[in-house]
N, C-alpha and C. Protein backbone atom coordinates (compact mmCIF):
# COMPACT_ATOMS: atom_id res chain seq x y z
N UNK A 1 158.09 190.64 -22.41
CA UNK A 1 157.86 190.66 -20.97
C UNK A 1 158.27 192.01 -20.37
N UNK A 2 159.71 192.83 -20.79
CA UNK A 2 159.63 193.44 -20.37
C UNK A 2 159.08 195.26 -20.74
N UNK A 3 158.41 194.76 -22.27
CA UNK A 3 157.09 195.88 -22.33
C UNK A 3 155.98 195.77 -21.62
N UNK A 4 155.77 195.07 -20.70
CA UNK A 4 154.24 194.96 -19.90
C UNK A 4 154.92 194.95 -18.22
N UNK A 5 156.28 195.12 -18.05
CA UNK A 5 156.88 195.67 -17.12
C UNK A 5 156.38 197.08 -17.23
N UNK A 6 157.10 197.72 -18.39
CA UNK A 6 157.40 198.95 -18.48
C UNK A 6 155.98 199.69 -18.40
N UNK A 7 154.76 199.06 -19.49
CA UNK A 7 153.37 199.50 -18.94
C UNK A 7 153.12 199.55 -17.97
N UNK A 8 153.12 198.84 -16.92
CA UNK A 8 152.82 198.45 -15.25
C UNK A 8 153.47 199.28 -14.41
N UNK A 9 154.85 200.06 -14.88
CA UNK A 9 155.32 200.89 -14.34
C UNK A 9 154.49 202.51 -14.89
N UNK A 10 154.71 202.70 -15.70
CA UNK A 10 153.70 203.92 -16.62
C UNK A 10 152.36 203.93 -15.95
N UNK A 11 151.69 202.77 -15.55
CA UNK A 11 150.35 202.62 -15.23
C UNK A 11 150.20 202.86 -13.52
N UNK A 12 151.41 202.28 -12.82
CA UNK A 12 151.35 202.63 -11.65
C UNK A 12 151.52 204.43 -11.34
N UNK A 13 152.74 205.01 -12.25
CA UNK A 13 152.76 206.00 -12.28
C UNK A 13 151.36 207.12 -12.33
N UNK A 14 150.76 206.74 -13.64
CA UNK A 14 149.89 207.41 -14.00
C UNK A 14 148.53 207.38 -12.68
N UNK A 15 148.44 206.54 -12.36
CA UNK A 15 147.79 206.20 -10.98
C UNK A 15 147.96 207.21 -10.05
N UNK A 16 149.39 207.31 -9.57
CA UNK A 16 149.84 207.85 -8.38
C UNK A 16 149.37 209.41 -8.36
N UNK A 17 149.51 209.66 -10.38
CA UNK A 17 149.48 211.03 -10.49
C UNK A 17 148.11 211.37 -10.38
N UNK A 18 147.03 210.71 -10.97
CA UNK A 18 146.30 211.11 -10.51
C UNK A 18 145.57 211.01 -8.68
N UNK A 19 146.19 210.24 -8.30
CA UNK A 19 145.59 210.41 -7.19
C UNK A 19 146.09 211.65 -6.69
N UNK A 20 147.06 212.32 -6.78
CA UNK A 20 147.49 213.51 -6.30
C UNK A 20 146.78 214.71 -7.18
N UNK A 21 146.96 214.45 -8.39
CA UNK A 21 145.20 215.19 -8.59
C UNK A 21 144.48 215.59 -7.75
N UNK A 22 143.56 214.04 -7.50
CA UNK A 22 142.16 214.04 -7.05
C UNK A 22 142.36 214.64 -5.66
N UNK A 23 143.24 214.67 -4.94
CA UNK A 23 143.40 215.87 -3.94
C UNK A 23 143.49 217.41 -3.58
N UNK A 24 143.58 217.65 -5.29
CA UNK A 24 143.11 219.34 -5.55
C UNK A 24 141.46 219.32 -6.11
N UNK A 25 141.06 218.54 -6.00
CA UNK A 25 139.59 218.71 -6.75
C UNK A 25 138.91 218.62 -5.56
N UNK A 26 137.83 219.59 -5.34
CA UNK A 26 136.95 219.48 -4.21
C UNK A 26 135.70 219.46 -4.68
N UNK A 27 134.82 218.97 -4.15
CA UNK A 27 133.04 218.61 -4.55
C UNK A 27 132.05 218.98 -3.16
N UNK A 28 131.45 219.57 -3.76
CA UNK A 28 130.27 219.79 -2.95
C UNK A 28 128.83 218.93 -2.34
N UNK A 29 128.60 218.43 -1.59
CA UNK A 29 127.14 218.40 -0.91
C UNK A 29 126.93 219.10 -0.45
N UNK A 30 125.07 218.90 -0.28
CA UNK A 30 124.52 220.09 -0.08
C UNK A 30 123.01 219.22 0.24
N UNK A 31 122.17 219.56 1.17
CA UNK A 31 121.05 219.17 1.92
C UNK A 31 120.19 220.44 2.29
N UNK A 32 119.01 219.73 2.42
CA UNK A 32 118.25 221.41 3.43
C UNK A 32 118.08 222.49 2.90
N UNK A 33 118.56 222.73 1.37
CA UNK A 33 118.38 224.01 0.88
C UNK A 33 119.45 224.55 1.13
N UNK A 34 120.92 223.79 1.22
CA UNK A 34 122.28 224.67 1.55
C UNK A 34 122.30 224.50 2.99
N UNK A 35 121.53 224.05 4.37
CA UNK A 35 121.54 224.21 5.42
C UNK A 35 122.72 223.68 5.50
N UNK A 36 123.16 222.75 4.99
CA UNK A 36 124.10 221.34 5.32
C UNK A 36 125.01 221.67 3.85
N UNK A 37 126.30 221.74 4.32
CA UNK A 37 127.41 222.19 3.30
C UNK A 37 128.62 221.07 3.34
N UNK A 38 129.10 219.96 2.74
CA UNK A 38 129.87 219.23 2.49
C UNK A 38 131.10 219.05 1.74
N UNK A 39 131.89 219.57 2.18
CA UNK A 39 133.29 219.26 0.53
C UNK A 39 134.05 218.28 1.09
N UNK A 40 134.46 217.80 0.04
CA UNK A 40 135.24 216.65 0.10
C UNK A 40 136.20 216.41 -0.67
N UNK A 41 137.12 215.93 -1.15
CA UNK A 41 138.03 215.89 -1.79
C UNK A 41 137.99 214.78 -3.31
N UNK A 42 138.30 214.45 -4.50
CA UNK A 42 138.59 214.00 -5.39
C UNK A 42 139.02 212.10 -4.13
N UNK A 43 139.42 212.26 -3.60
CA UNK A 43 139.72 211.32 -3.08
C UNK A 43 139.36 210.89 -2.05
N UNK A 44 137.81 211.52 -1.79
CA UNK A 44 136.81 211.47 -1.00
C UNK A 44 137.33 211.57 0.45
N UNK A 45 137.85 213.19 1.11
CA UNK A 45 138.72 212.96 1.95
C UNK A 45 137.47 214.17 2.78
N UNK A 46 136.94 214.54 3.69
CA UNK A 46 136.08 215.48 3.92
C UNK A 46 137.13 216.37 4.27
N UNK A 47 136.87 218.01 3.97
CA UNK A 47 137.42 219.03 4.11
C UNK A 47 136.64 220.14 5.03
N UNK A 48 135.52 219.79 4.50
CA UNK A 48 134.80 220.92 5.59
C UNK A 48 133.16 220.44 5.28
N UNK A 49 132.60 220.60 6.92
CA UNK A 49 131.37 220.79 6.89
C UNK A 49 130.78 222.02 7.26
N UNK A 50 129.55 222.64 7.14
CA UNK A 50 129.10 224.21 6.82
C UNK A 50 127.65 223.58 7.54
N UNK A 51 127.28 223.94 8.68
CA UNK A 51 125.78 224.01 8.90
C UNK A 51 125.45 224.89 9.65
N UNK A 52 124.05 225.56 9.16
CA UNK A 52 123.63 226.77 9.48
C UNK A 52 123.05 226.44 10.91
N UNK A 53 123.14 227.93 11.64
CA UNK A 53 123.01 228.11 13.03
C UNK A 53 121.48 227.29 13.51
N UNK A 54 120.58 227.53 12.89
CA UNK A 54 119.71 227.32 13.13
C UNK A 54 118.71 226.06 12.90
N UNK A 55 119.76 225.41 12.60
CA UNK A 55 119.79 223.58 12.78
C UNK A 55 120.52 223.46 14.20
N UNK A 56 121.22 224.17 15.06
CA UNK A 56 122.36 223.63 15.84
C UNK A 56 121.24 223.89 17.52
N UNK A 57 120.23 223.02 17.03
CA UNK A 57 118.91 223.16 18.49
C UNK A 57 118.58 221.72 18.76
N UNK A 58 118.63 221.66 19.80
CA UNK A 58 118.14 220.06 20.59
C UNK A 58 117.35 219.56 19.63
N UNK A 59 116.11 220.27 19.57
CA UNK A 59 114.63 220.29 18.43
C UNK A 59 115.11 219.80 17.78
N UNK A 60 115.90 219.73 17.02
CA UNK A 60 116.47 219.79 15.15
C UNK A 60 117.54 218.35 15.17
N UNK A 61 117.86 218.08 16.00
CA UNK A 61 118.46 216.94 16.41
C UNK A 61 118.68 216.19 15.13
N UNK A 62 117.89 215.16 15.13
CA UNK A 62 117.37 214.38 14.25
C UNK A 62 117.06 215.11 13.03
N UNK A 63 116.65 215.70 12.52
CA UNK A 63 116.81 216.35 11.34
C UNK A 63 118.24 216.63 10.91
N UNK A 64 119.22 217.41 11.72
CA UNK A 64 120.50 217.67 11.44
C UNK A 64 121.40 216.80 11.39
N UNK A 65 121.30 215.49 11.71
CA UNK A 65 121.84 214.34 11.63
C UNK A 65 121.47 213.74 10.03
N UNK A 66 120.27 213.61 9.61
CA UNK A 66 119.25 213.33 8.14
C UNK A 66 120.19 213.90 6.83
N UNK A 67 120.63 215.28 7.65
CA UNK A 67 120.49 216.47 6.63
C UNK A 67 122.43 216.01 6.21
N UNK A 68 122.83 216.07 7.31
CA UNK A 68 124.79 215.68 6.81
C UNK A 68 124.85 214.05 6.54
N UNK A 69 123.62 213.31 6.88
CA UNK A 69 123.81 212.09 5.79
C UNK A 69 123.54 212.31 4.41
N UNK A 70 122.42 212.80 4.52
CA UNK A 70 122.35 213.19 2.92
C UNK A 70 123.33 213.80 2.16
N UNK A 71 123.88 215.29 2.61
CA UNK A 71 124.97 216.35 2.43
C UNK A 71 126.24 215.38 2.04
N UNK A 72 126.39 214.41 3.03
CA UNK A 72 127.71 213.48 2.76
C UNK A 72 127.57 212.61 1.60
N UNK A 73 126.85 212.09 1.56
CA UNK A 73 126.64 210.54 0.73
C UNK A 73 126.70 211.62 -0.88
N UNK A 74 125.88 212.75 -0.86
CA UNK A 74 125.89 213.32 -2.17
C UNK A 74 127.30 213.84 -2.61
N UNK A 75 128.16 214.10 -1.83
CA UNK A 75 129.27 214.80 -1.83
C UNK A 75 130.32 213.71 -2.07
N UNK A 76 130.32 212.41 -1.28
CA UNK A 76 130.83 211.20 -1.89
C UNK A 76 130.68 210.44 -3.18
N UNK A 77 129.25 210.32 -3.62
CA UNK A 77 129.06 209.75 -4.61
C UNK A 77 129.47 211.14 -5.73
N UNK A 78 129.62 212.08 -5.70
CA UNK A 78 130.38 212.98 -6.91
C UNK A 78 132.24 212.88 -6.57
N UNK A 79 132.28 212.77 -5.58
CA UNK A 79 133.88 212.30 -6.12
C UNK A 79 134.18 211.29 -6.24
N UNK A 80 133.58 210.06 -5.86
CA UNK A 80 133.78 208.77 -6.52
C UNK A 80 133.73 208.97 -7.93
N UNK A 81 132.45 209.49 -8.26
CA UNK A 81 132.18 209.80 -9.75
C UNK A 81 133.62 210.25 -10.62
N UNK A 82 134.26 211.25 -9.73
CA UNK A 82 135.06 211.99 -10.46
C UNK A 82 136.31 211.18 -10.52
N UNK A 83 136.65 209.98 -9.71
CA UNK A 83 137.71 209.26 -9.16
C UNK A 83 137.68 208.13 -10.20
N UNK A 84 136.68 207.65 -10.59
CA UNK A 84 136.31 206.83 -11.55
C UNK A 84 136.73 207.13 -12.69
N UNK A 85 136.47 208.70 -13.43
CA UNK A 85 136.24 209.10 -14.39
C UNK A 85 137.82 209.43 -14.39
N UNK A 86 138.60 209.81 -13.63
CA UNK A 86 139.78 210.22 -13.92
C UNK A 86 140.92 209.12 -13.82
N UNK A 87 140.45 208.06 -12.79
CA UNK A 87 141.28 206.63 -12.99
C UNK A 87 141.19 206.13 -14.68
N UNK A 88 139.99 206.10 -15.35
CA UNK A 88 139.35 205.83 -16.23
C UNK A 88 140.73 206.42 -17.45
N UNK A 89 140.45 207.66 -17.62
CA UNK A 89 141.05 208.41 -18.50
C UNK A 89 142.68 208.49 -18.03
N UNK A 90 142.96 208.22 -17.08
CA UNK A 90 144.67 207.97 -17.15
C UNK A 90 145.15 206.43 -17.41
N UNK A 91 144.28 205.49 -17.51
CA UNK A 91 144.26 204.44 -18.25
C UNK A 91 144.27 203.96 -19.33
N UNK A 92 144.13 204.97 -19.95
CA UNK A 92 143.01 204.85 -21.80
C UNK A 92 144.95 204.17 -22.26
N UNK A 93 144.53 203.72 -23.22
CA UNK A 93 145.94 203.23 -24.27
C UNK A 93 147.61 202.63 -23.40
N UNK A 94 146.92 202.41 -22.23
CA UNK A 94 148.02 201.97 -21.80
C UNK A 94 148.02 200.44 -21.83
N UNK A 95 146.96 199.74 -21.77
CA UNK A 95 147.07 198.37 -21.81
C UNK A 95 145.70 198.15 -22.85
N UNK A 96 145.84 196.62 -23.43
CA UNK A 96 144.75 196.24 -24.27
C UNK A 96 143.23 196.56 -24.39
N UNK A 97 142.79 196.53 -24.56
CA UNK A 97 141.28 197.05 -24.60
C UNK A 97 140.21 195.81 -23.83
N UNK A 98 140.74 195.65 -22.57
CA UNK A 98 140.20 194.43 -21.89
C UNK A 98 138.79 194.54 -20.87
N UNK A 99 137.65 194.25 -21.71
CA UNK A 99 136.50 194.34 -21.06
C UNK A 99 136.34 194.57 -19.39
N UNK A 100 135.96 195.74 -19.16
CA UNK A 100 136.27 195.54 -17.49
C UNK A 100 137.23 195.75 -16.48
N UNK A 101 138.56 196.01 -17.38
CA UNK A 101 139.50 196.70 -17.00
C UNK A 101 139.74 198.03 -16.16
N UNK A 102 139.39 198.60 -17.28
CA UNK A 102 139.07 200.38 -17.14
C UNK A 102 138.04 200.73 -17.09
């Protein structure tokens, strides 16, 4: 009992660490040909958006709205990706090999 303490502690650990990781890792979206610039964080935290001047017109409205959904959602779904992949791998051999787990 109290080796699956001690995992659970190791595992929470290993957790924590990577989440402090995933806060130095930044990812990019990108829309429009670069019009629309997105980073975000490993822990899907937004850091900065980048849009060019010439989206920033009444006209363009609706397009520039299109363009940072897209920019976002792409920029999210790569650090989820990466959040996955690194929860994933600070998991490996710490507990049984349980379908669905990790």
């Amino acid at each position: 009992m109290l080796d699956i303490l001690g995992k659970l502690n190791d595992i929470k650990q290993k957790m924590e660490d990577v989440k402090t990781r995933l806060d130095t890792i930044t990812v990019e979206g990108n829309a429009g040909d670069s019009a629309v610039q997105v980073i975000v964080t490993g822990n899907r935290v937004v850091k900065s958006i980048k849009i060019e001047d010439a989206l920033l017109t009444p006209a363009r409205k609706e397009e520039l709205q299109e363009l940072i959904e897209v920019a976002m959602n792409r920029a999210l779904e790569k650090a989820q990706n990466i959040s996955e992949t690194e929860m994933q791998s600070a998991g490996k051999g710490l507990l049984p090999n349980i379908p669905g787990l990790l």
